[in-house]
C-alpha atoms as a PDB file:
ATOM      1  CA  UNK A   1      -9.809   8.133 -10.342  1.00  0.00           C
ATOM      2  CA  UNK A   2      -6.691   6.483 -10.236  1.00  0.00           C
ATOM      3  CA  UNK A   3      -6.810   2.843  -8.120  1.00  0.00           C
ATOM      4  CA  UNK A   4      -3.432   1.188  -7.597  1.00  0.00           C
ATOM      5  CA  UNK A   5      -2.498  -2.356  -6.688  1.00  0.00           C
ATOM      6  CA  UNK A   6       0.604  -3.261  -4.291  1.00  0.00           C
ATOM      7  CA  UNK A   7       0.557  -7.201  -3.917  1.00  0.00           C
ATOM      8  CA  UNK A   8       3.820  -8.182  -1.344  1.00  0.00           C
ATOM      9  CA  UNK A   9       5.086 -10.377   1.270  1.00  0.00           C
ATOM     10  CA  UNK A  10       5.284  -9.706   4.866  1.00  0.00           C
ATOM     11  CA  UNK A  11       7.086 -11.124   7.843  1.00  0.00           C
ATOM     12  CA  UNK A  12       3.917 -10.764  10.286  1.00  0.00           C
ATOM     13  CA  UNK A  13       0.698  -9.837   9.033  1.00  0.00           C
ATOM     14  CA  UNK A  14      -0.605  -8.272  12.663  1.00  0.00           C
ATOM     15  CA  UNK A  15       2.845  -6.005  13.082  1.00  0.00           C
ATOM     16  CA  UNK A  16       2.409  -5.184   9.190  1.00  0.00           C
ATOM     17  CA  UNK A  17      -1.418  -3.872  10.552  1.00  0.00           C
ATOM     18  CA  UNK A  18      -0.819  -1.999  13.200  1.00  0.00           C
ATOM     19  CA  UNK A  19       2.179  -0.368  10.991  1.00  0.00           C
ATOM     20  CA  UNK A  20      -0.222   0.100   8.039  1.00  0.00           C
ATOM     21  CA  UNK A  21      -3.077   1.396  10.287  1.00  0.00           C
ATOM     22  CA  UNK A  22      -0.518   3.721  12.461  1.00  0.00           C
ATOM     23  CA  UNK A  23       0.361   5.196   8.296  1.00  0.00           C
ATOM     24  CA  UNK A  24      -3.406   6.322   8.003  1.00  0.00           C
ATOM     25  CA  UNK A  25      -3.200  10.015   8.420  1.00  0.00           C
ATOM     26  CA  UNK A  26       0.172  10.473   6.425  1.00  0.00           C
ATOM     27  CA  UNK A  27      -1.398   8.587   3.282  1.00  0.00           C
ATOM     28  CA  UNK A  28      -4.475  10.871   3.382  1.00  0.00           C
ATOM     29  CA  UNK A  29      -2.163  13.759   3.398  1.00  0.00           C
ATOM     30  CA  UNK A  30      -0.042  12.005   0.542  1.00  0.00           C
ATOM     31  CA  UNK A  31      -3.605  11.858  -1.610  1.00  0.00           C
ATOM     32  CA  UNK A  32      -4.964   8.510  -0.975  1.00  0.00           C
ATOM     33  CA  UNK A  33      -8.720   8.924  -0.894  1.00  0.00           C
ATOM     34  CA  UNK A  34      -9.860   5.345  -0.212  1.00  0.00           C
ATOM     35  CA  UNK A  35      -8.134   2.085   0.536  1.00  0.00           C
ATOM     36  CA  UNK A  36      -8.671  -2.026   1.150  1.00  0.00           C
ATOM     37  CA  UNK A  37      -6.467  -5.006   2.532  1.00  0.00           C
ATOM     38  CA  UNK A  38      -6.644  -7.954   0.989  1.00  0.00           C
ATOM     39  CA  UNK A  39      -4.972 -11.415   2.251  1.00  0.00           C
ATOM     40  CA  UNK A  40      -3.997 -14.499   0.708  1.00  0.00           C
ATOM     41  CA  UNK A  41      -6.648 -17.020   1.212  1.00  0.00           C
ATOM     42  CA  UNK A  42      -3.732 -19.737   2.055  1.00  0.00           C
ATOM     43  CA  UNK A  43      -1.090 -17.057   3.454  1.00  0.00           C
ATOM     44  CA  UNK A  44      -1.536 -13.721   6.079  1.00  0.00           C
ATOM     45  CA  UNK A  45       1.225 -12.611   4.596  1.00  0.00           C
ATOM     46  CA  UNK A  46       0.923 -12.600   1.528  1.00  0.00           C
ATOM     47  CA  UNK A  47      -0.972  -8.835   1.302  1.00  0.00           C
ATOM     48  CA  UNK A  48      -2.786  -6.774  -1.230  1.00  0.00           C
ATOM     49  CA  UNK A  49      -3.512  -3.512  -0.802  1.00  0.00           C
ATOM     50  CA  UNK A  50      -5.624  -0.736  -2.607  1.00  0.00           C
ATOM     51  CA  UNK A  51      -5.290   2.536  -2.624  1.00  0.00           C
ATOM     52  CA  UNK A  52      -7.174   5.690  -4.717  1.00  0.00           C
ATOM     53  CA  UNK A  53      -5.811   8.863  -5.685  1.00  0.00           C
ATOM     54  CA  UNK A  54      -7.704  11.923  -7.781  1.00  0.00           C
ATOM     55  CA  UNK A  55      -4.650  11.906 -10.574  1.00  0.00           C
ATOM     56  CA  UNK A  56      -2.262   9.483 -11.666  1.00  0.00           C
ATOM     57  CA  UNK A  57       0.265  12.097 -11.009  1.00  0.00           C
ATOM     58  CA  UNK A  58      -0.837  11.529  -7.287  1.00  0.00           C
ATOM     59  CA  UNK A  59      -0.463   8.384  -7.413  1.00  0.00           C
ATOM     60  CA  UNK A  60       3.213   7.679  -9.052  1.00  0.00           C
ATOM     61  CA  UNK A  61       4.165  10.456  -6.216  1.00  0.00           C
ATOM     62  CA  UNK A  62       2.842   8.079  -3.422  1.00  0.00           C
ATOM     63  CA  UNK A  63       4.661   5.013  -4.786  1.00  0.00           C
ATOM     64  CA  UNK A  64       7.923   7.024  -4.907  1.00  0.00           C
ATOM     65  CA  UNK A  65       7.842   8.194  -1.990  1.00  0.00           C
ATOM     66  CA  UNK A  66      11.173   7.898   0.724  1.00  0.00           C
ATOM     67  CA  UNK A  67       8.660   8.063   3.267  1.00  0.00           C
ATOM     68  CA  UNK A  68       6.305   4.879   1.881  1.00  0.00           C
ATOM     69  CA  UNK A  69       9.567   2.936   1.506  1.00  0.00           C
ATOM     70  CA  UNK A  70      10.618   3.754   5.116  1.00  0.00           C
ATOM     71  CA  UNK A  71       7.453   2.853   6.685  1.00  0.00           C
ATOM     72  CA  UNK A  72       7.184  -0.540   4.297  1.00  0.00           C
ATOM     73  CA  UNK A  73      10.570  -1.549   5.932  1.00  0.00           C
ATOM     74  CA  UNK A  74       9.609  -0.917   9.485  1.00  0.00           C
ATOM     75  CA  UNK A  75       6.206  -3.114   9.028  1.00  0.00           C
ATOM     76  CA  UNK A  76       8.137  -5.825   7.665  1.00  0.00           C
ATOM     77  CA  UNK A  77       8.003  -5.817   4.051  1.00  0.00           C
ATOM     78  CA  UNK A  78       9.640  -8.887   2.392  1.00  0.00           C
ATOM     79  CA  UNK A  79      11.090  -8.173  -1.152  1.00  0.00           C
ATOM     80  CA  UNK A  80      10.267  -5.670  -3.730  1.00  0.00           C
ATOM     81  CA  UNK A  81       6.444  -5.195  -3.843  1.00  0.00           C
ATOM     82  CA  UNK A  82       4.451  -5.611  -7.189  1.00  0.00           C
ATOM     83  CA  UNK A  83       2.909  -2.264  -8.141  1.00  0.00           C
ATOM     84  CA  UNK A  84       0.302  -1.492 -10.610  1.00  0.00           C
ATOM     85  CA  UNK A  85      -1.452   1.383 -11.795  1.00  0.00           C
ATOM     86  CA  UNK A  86      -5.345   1.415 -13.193  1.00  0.00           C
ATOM     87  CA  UNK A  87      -8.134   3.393 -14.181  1.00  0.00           C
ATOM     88  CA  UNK A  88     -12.008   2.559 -14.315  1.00  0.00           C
ATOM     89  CA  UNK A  89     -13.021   1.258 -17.788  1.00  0.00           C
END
């Protein structure tokens, strides 16, 4: 299993939500198997996500994705996200 980490700034944490919720079906279809929201103890928007694929090969195709970076835009992404990939030791 492949688990990656995308840390970024939003303008509104609740439009980001519904956004990110609204994405749920696509992402399965794009591989993600699991997923988790994280927030900044001190800022909403400051988000961290989680998502797992089955390959890493799965995974770099998600991040690449025209279709990710359109529906980041709509929610309100701020900046270029921080994205890292990891494996289970």
């Amino acid at each position: 299993m492949i688990r990656i980490f995308v840390r970024h700034e939003v303008s509104d944490f609740t439009t980001w939500r519904r956004l990110y919720d609204g994405f749920d079906a696509e992402r399965r279809k794009m591989g993600v198997r699991g997923d988790a929201v994280y927030l900044g103890a001190e800022n909403r928007n400051d988000v961290t996500v989680t998502h797992d694929f089955d390959t890493l090969q799965a995974a770099q195709a998600f991040t690449s994705s025209p279709r990710l970076r359109e529906v980041m835009t709509a929610a309100g992404v701020v900046g270029k996200p921080t994205i890292w990939f990891t494996s289970q030791a």
